[in-house]
PDB file of N, CA and C in Angstrom:
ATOM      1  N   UNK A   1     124.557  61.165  66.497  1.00  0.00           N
ATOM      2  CA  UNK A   1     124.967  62.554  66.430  1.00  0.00           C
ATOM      3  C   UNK A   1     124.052  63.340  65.493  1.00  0.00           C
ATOM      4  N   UNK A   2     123.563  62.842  64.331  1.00  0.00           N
ATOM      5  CA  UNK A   2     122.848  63.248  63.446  1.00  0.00           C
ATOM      6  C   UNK A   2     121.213  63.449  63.850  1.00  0.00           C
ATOM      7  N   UNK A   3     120.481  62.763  64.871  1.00  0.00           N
ATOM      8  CA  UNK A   3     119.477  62.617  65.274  1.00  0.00           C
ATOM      9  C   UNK A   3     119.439  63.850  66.492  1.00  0.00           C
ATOM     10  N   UNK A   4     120.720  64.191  67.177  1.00  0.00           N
ATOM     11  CA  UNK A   4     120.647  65.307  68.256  1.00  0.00           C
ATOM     12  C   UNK A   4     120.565  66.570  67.285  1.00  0.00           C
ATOM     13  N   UNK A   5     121.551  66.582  66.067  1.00  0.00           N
ATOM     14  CA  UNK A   5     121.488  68.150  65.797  1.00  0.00           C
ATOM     15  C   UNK A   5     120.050  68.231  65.125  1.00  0.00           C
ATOM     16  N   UNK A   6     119.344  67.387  64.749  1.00  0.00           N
ATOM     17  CA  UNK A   6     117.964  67.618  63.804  1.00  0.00           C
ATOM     18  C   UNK A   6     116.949  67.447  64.907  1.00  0.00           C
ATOM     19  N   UNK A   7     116.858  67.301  66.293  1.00  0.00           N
ATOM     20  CA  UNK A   7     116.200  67.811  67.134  1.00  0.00           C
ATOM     21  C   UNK A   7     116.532  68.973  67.787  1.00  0.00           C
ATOM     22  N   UNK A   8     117.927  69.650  67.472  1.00  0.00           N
ATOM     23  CA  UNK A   8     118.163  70.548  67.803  1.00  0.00           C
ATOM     24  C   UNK A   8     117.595  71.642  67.126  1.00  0.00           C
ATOM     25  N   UNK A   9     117.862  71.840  65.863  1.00  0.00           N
ATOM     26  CA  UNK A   9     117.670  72.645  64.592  1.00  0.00           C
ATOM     27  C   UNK A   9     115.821  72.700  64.812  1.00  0.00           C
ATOM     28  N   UNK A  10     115.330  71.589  64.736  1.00  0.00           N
ATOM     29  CA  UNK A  10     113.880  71.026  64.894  1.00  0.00           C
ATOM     30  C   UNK A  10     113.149  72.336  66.076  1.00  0.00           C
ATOM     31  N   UNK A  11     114.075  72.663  67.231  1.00  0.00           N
ATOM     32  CA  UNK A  11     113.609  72.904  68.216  1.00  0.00           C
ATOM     33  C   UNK A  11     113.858  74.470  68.338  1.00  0.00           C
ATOM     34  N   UNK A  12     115.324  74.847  67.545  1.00  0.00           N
ATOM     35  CA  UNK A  12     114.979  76.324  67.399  1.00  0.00           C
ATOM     36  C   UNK A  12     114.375  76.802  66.707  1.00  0.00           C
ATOM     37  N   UNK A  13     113.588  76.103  65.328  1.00  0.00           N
ATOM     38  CA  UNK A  13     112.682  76.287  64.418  1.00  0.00           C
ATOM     39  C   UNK A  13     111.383  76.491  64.928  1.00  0.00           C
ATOM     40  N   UNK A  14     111.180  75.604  66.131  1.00  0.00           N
ATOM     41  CA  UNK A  14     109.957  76.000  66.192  1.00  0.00           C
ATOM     42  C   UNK A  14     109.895  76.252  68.214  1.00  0.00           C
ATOM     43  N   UNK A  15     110.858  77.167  67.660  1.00  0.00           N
ATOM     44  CA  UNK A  15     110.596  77.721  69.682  1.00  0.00           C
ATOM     45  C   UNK A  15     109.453  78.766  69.594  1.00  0.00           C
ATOM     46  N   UNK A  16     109.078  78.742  71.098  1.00  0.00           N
ATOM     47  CA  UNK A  16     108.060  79.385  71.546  1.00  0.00           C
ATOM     48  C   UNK A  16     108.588  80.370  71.616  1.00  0.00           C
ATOM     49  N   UNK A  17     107.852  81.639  70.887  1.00  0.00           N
ATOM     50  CA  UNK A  17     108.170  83.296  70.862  1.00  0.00           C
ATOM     51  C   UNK A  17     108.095  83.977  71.735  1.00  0.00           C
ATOM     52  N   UNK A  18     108.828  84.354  72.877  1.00  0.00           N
ATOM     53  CA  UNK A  18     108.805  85.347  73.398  1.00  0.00           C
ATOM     54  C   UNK A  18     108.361  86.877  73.453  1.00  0.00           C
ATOM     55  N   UNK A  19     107.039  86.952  74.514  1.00  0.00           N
ATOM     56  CA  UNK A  19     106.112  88.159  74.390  1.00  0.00           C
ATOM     57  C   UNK A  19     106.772  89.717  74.172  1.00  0.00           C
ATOM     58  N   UNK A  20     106.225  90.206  73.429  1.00  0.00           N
ATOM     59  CA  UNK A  20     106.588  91.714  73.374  1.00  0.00           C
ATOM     60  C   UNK A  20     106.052  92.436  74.318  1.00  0.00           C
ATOM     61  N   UNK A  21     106.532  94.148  73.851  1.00  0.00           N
ATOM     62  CA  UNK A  21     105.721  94.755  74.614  1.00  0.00           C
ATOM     63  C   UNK A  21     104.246  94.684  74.531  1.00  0.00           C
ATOM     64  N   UNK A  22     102.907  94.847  74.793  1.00  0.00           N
ATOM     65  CA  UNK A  22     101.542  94.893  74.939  1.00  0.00           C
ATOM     66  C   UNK A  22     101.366  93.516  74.678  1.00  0.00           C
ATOM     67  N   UNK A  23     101.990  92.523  74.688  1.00  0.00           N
ATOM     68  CA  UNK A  23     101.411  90.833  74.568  1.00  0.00           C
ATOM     69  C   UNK A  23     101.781  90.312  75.918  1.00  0.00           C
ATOM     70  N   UNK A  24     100.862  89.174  75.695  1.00  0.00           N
ATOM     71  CA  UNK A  24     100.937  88.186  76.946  1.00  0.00           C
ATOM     72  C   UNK A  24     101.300  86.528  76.114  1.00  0.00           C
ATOM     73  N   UNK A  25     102.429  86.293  76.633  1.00  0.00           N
ATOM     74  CA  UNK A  25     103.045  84.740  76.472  1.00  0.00           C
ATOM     75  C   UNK A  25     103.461  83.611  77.490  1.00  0.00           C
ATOM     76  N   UNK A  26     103.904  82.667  76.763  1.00  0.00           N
ATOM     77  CA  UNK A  26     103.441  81.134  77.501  1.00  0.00           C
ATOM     78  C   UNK A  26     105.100  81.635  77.996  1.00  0.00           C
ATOM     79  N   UNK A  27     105.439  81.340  79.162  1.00  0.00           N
ATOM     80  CA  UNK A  27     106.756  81.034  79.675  1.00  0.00           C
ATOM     81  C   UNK A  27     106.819  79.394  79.616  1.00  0.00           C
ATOM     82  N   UNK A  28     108.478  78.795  79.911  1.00  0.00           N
ATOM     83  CA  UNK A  28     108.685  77.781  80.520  1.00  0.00           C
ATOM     84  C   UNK A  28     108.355  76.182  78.900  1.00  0.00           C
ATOM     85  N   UNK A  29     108.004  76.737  77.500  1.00  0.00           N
ATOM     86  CA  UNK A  29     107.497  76.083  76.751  1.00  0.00           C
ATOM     87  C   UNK A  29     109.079  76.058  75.451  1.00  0.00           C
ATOM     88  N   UNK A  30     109.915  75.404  75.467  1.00  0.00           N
ATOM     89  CA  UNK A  30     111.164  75.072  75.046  1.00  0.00           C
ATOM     90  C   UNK A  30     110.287  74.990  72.966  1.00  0.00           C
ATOM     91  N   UNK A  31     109.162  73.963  73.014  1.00  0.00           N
ATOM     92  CA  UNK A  31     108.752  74.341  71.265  1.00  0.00           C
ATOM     93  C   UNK A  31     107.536  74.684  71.443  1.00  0.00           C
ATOM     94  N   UNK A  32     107.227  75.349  70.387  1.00  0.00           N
ATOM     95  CA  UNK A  32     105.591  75.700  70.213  1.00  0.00           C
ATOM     96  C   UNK A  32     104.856  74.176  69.697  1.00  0.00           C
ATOM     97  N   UNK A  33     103.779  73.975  71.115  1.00  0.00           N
ATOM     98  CA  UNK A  33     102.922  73.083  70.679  1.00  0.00           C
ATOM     99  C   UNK A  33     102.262  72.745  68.949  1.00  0.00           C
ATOM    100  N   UNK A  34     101.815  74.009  68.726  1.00  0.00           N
ATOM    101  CA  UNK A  34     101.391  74.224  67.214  1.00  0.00           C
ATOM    102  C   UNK A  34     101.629  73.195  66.651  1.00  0.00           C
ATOM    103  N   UNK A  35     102.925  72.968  66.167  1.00  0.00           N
ATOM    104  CA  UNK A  35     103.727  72.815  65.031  1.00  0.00           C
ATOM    105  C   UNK A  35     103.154  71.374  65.295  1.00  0.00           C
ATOM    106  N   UNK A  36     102.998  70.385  66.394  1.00  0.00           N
ATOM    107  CA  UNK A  36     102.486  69.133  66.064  1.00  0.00           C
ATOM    108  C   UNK A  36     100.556  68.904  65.829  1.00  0.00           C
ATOM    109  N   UNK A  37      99.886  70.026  65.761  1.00  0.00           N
ATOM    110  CA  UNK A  37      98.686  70.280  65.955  1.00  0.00           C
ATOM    111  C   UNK A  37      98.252  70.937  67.426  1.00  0.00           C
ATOM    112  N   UNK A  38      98.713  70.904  68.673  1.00  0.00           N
ATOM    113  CA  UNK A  38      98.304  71.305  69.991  1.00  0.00           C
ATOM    114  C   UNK A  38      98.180  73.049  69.651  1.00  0.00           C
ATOM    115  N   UNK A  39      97.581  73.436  70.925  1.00  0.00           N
ATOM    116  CA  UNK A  39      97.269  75.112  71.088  1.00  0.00           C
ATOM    117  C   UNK A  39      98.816  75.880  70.744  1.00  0.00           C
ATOM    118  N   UNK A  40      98.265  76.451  70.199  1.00  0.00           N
ATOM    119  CA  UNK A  40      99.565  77.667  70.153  1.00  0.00           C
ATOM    120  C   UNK A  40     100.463  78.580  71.164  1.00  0.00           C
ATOM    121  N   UNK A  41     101.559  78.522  71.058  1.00  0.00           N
ATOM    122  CA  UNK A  41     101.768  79.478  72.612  1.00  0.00           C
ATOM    123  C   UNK A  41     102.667  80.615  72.008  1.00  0.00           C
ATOM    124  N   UNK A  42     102.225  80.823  71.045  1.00  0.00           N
ATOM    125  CA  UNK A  42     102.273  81.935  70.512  1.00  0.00           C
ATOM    126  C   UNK A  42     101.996  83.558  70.991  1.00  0.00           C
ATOM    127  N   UNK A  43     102.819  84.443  71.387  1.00  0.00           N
ATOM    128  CA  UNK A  43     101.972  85.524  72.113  1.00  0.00           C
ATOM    129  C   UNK A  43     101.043  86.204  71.986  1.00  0.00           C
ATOM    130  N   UNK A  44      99.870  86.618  72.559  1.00  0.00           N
ATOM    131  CA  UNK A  44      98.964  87.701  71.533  1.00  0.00           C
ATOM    132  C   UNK A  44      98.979  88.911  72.342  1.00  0.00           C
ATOM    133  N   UNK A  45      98.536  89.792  71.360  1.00  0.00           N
ATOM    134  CA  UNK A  45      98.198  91.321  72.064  1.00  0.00           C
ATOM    135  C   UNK A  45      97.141  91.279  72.887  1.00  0.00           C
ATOM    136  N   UNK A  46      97.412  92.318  74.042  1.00  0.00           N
ATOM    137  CA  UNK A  46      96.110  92.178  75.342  1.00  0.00           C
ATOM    138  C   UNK A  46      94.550  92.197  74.184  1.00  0.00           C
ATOM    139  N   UNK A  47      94.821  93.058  73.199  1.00  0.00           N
ATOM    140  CA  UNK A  47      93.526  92.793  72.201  1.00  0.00           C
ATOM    141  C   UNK A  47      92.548  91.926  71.696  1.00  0.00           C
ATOM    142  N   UNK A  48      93.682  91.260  71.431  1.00  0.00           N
ATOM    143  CA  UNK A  48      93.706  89.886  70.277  1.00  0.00           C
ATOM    144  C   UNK A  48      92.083  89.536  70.884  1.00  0.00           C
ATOM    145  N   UNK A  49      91.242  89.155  69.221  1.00  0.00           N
ATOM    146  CA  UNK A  49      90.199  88.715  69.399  1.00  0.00           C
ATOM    147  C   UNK A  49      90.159  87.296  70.126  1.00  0.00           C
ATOM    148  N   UNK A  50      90.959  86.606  70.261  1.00  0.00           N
ATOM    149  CA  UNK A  50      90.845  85.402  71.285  1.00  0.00           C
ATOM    150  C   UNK A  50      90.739  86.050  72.873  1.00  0.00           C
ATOM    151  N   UNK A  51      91.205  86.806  73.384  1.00  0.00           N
ATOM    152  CA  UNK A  51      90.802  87.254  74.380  1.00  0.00           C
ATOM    153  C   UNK A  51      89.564  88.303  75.073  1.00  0.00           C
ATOM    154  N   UNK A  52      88.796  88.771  73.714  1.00  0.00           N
ATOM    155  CA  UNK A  52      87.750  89.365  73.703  1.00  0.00           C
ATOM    156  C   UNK A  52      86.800  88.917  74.458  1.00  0.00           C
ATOM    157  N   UNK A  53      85.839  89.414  75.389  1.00  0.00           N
ATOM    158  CA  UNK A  53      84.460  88.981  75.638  1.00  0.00           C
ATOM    159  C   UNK A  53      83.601  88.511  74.706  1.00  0.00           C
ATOM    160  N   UNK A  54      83.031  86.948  74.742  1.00  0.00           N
ATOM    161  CA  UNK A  54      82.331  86.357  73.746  1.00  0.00           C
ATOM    162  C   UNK A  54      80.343  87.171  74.432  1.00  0.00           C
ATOM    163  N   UNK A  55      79.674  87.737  73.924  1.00  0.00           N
ATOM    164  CA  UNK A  55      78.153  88.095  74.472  1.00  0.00           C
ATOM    165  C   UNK A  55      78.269  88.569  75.678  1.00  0.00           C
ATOM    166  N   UNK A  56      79.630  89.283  75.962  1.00  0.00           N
ATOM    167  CA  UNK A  56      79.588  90.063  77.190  1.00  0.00           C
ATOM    168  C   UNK A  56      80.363  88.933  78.194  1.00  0.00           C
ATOM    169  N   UNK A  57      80.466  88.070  78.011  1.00  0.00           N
ATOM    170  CA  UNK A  57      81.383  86.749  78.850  1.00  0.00           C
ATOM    171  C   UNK A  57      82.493  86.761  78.718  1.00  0.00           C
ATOM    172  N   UNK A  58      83.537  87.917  79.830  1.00  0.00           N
ATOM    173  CA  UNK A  58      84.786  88.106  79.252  1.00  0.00           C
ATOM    174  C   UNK A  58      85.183  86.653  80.385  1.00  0.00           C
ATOM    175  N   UNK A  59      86.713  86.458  80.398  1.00  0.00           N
ATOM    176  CA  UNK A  59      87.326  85.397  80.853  1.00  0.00           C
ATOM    177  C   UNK A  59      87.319  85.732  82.584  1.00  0.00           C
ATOM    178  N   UNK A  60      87.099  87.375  82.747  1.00  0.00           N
ATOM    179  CA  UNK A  60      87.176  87.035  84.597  1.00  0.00           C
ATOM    180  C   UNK A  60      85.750  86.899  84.850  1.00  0.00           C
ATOM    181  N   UNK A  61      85.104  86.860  84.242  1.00  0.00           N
ATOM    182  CA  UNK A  61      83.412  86.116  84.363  1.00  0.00           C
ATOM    183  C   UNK A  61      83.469  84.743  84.564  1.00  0.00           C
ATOM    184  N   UNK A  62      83.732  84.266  83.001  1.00  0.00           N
ATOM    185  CA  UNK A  62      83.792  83.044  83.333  1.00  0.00           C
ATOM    186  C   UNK A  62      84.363  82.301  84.034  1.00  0.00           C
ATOM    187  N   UNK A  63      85.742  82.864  84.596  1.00  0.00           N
ATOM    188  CA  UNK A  63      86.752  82.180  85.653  1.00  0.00           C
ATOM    189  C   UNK A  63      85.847  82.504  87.211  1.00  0.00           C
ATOM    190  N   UNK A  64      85.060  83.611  87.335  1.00  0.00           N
ATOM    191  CA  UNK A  64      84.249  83.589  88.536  1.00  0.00           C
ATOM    192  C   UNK A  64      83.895  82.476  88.860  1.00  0.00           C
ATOM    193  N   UNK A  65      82.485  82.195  87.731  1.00  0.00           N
ATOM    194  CA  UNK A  65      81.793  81.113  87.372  1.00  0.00           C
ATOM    195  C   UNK A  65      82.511  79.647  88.415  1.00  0.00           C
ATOM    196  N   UNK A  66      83.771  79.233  87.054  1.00  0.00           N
ATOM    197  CA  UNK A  66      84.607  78.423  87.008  1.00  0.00           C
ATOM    198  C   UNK A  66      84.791  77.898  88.460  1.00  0.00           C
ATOM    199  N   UNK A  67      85.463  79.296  89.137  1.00  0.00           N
ATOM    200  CA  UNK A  67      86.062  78.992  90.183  1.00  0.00           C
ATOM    201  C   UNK A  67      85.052  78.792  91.604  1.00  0.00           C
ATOM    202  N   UNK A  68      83.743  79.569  91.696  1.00  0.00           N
ATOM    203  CA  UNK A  68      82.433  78.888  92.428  1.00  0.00           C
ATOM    204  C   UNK A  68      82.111  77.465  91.961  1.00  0.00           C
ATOM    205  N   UNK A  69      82.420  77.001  91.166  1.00  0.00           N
ATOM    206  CA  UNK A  69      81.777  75.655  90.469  1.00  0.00           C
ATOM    207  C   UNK A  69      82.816  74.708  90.957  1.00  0.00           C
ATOM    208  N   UNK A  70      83.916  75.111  90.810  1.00  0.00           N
ATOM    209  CA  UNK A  70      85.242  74.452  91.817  1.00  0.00           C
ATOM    210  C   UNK A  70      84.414  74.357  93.159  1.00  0.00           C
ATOM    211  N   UNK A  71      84.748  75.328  93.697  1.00  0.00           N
ATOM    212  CA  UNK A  71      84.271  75.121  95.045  1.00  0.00           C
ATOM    213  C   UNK A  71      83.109  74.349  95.678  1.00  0.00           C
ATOM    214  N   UNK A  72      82.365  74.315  94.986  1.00  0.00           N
ATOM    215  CA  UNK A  72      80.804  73.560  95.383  1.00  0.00           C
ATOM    216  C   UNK A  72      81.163  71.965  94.628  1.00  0.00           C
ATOM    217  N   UNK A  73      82.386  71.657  93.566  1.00  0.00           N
ATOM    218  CA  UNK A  73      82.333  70.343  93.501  1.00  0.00           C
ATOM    219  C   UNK A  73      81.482  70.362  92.198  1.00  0.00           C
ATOM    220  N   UNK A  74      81.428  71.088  91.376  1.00  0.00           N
ATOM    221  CA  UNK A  74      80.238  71.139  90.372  1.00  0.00           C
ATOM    222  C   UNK A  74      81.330  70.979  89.328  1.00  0.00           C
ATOM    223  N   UNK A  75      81.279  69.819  87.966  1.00  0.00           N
ATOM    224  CA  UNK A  75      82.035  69.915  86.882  1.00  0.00           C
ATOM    225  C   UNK A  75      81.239  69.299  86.161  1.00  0.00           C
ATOM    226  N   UNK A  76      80.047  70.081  85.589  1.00  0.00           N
ATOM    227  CA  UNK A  76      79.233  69.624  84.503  1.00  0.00           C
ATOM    228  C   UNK A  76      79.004  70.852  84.129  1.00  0.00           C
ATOM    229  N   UNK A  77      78.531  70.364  82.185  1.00  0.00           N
ATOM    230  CA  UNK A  77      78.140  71.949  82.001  1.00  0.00           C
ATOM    231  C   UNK A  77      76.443  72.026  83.027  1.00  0.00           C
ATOM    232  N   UNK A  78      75.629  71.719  83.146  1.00  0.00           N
ATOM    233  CA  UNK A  78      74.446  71.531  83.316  1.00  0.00           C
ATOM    234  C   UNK A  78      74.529  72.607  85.132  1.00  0.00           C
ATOM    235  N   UNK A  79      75.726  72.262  85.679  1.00  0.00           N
ATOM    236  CA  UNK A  79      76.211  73.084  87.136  1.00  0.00           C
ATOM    237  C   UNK A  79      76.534  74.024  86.503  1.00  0.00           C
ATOM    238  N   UNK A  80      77.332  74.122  85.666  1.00  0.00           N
ATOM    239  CA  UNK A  80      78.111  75.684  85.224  1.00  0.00           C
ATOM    240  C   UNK A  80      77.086  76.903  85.003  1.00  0.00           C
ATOM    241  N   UNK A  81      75.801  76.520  84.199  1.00  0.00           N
ATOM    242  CA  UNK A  81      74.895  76.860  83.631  1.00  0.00           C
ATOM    243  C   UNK A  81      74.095  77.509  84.936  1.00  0.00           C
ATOM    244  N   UNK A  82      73.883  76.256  85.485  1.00  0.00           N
ATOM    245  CA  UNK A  82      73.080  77.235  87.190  1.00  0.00           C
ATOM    246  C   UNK A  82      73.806  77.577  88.105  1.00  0.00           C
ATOM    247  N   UNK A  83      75.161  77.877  88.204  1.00  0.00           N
ATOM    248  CA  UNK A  83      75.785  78.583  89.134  1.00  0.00           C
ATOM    249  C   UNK A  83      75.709  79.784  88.030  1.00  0.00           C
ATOM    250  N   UNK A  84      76.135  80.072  86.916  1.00  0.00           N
ATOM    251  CA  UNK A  84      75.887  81.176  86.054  1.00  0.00           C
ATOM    252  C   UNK A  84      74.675  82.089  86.388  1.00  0.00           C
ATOM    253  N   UNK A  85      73.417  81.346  85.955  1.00  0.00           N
ATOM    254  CA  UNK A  85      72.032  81.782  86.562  1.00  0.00           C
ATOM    255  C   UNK A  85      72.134  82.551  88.030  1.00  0.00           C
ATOM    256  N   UNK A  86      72.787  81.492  88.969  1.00  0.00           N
ATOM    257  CA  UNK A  86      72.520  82.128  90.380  1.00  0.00           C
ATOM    258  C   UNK A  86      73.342  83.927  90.521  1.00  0.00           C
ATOM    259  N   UNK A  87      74.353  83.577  89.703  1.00  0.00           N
ATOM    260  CA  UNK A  87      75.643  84.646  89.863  1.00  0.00           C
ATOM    261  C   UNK A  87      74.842  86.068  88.680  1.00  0.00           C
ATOM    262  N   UNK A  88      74.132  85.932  88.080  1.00  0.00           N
ATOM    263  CA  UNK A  88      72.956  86.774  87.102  1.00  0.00           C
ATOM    264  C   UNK A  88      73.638  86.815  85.594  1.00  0.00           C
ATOM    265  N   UNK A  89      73.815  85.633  85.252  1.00  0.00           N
ATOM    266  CA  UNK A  89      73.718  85.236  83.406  1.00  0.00           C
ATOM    267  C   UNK A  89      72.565  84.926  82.971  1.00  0.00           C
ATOM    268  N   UNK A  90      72.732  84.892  82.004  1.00  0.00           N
ATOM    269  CA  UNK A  90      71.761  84.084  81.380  1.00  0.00           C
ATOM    270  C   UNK A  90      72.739  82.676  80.973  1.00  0.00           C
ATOM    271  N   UNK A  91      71.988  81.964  81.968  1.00  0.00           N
ATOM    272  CA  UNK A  91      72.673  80.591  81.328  1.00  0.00           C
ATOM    273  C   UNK A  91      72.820  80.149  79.818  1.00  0.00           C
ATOM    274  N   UNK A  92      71.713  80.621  79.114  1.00  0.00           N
ATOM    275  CA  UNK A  92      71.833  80.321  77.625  1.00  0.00           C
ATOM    276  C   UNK A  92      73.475  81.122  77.028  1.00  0.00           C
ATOM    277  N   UNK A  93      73.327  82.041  77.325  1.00  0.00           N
ATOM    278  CA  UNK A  93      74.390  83.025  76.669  1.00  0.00           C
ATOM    279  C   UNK A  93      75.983  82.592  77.618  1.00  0.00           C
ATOM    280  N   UNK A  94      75.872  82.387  78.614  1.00  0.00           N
ATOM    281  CA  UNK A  94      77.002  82.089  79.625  1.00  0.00           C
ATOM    282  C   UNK A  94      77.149  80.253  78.961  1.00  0.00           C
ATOM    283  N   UNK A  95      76.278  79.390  78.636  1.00  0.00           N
ATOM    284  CA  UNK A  95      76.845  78.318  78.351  1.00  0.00           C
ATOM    285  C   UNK A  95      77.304  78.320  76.613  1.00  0.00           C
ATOM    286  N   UNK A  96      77.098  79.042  75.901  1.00  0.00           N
ATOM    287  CA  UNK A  96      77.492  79.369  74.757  1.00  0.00           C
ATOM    288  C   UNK A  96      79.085  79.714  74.818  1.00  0.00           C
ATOM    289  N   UNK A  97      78.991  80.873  75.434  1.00  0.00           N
ATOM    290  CA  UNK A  97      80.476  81.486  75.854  1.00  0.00           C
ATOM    291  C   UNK A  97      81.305  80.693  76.685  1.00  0.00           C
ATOM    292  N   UNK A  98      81.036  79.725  77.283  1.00  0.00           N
ATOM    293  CA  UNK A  98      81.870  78.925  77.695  1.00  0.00           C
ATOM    294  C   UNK A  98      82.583  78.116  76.851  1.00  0.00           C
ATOM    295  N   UNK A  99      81.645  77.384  75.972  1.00  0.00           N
ATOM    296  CA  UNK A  99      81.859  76.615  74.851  1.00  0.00           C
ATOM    297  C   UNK A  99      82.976  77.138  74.089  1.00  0.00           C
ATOM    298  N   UNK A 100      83.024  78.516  74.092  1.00  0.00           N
ATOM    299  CA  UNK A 100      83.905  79.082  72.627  1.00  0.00           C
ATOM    300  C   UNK A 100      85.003  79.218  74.081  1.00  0.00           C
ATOM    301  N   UNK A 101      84.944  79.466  75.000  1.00  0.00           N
ATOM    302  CA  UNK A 101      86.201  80.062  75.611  1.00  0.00           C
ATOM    303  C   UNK A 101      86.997  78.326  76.055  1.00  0.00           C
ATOM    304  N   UNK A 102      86.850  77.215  75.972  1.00  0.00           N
ATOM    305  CA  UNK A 102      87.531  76.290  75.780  1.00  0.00           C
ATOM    306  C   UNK A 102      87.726  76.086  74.562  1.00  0.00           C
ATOM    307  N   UNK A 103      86.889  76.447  73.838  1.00  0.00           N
ATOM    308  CA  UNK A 103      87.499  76.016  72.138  1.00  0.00           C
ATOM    309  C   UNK A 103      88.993  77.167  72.103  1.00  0.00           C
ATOM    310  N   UNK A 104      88.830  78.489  72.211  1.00  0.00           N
ATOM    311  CA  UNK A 104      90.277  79.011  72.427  1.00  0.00           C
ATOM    312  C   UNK A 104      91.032  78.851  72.881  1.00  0.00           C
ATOM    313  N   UNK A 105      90.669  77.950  74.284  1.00  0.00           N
ATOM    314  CA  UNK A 105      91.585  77.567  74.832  1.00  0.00           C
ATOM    315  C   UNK A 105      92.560  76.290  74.646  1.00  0.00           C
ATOM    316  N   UNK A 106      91.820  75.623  73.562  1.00  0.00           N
ATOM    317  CA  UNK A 106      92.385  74.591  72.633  1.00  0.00           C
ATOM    318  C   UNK A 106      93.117  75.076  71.289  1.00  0.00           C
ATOM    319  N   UNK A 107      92.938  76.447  70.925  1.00  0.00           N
ATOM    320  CA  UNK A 107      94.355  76.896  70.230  1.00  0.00           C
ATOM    321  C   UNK A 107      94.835  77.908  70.463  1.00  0.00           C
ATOM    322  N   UNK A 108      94.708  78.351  71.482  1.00  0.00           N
ATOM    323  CA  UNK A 108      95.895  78.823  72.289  1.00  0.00           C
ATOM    324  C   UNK A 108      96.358  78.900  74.249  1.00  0.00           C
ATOM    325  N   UNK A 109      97.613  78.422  74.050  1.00  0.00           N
ATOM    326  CA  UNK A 109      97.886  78.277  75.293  1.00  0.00           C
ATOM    327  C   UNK A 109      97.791  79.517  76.223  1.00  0.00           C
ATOM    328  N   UNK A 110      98.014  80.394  75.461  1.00  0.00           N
ATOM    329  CA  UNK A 110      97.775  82.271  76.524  1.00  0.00           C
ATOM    330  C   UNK A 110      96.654  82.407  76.829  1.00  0.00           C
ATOM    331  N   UNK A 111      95.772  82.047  75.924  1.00  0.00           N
ATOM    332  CA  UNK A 111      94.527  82.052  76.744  1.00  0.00           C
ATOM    333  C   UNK A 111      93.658  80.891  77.982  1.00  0.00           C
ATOM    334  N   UNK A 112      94.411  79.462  77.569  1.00  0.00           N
ATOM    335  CA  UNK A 112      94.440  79.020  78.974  1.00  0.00           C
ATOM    336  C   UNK A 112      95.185  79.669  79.946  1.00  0.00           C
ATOM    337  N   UNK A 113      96.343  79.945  79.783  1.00  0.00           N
ATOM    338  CA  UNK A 113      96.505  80.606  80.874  1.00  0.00           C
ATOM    339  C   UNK A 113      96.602  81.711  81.723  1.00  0.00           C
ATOM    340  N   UNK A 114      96.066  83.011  80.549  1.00  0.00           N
ATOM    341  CA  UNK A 114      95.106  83.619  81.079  1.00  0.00           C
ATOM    342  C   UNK A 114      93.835  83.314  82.391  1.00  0.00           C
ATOM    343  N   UNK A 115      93.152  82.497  81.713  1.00  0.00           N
ATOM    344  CA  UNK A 115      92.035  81.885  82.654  1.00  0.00           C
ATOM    345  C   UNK A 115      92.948  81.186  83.949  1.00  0.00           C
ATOM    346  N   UNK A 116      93.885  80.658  84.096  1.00  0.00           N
ATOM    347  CA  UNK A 116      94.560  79.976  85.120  1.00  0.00           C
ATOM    348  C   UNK A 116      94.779  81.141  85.940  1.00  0.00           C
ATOM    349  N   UNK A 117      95.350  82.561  85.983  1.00  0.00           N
ATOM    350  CA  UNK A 117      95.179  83.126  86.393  1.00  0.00           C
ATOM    351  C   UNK A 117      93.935  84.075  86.693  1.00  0.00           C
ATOM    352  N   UNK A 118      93.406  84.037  86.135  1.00  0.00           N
ATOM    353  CA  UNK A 118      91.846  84.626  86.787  1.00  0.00           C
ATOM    354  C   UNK A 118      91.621  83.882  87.700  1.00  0.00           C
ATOM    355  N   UNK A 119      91.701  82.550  87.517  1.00  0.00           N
ATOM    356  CA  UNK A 119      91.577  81.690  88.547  1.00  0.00           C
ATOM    357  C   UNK A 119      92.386  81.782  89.923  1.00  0.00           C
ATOM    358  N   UNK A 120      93.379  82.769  89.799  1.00  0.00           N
ATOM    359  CA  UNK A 120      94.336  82.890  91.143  1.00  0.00           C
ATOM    360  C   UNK A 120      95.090  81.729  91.428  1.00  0.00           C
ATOM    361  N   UNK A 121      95.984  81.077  89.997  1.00  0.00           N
ATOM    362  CA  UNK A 121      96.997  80.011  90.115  1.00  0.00           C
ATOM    363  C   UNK A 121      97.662  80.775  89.694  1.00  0.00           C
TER     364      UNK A 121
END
């Protein structure tokens, strides 16, 4: 009995916040990953520098990218880089910005799934 209410207590302590007005949040997430080290699903404002264009590489760029690289079967950076090129990046600057837009996407969950939807899931 003692082990249910301290996962209980545990779990409204660290529930996932529900988005305001001008934010975008994780639905369907009962605790915030965070709290054990995972991405945050924390809401952010459409602003929020995690969702910014990194060198002009906003996220429906890179989900372009992404989602041609799907299609052709390509999951290396070394493909990402020349489907970038073909599509008119500069691969240098487009594989940079990729780099940081999975690193955000490793602390925070809105911005994966942001990109999940660019992606048209």
């Amino acid at each position: 009995m003692d082990q249910t209410a301290s996962a209980q207590q545990f779990a409204q302590q660290n529930a996932t916040q529900a988005a305001g007005t001008g934010q975008i949040g994780v639905q369907g997430m009962p605790v915030d990953p965070a709290v054990l080290g995972g991405p945050s699903t924390a809401p952010l404002a459409t602003d929020d520098p995690l969702l910014q264009p990194i060198n002009g590489i906003g996220l429906a760029e890179y989900a372009a990218v992404a989602k041609e690289a799907q299609a052709r079967g390509v999951n290396d950076e070394a493909g990402m880089r020349t489907i970038s090129a073909e599509m008119g990046f500069d691969p240098d600057v487009f594989g940079a910005a990729m780099t940081e837009w999975v690193d955000r996407m490793g602390k925070s969950m809105v911005v994966g799934q942001e990109f999940r939807r660019q992606l048209g899931y």
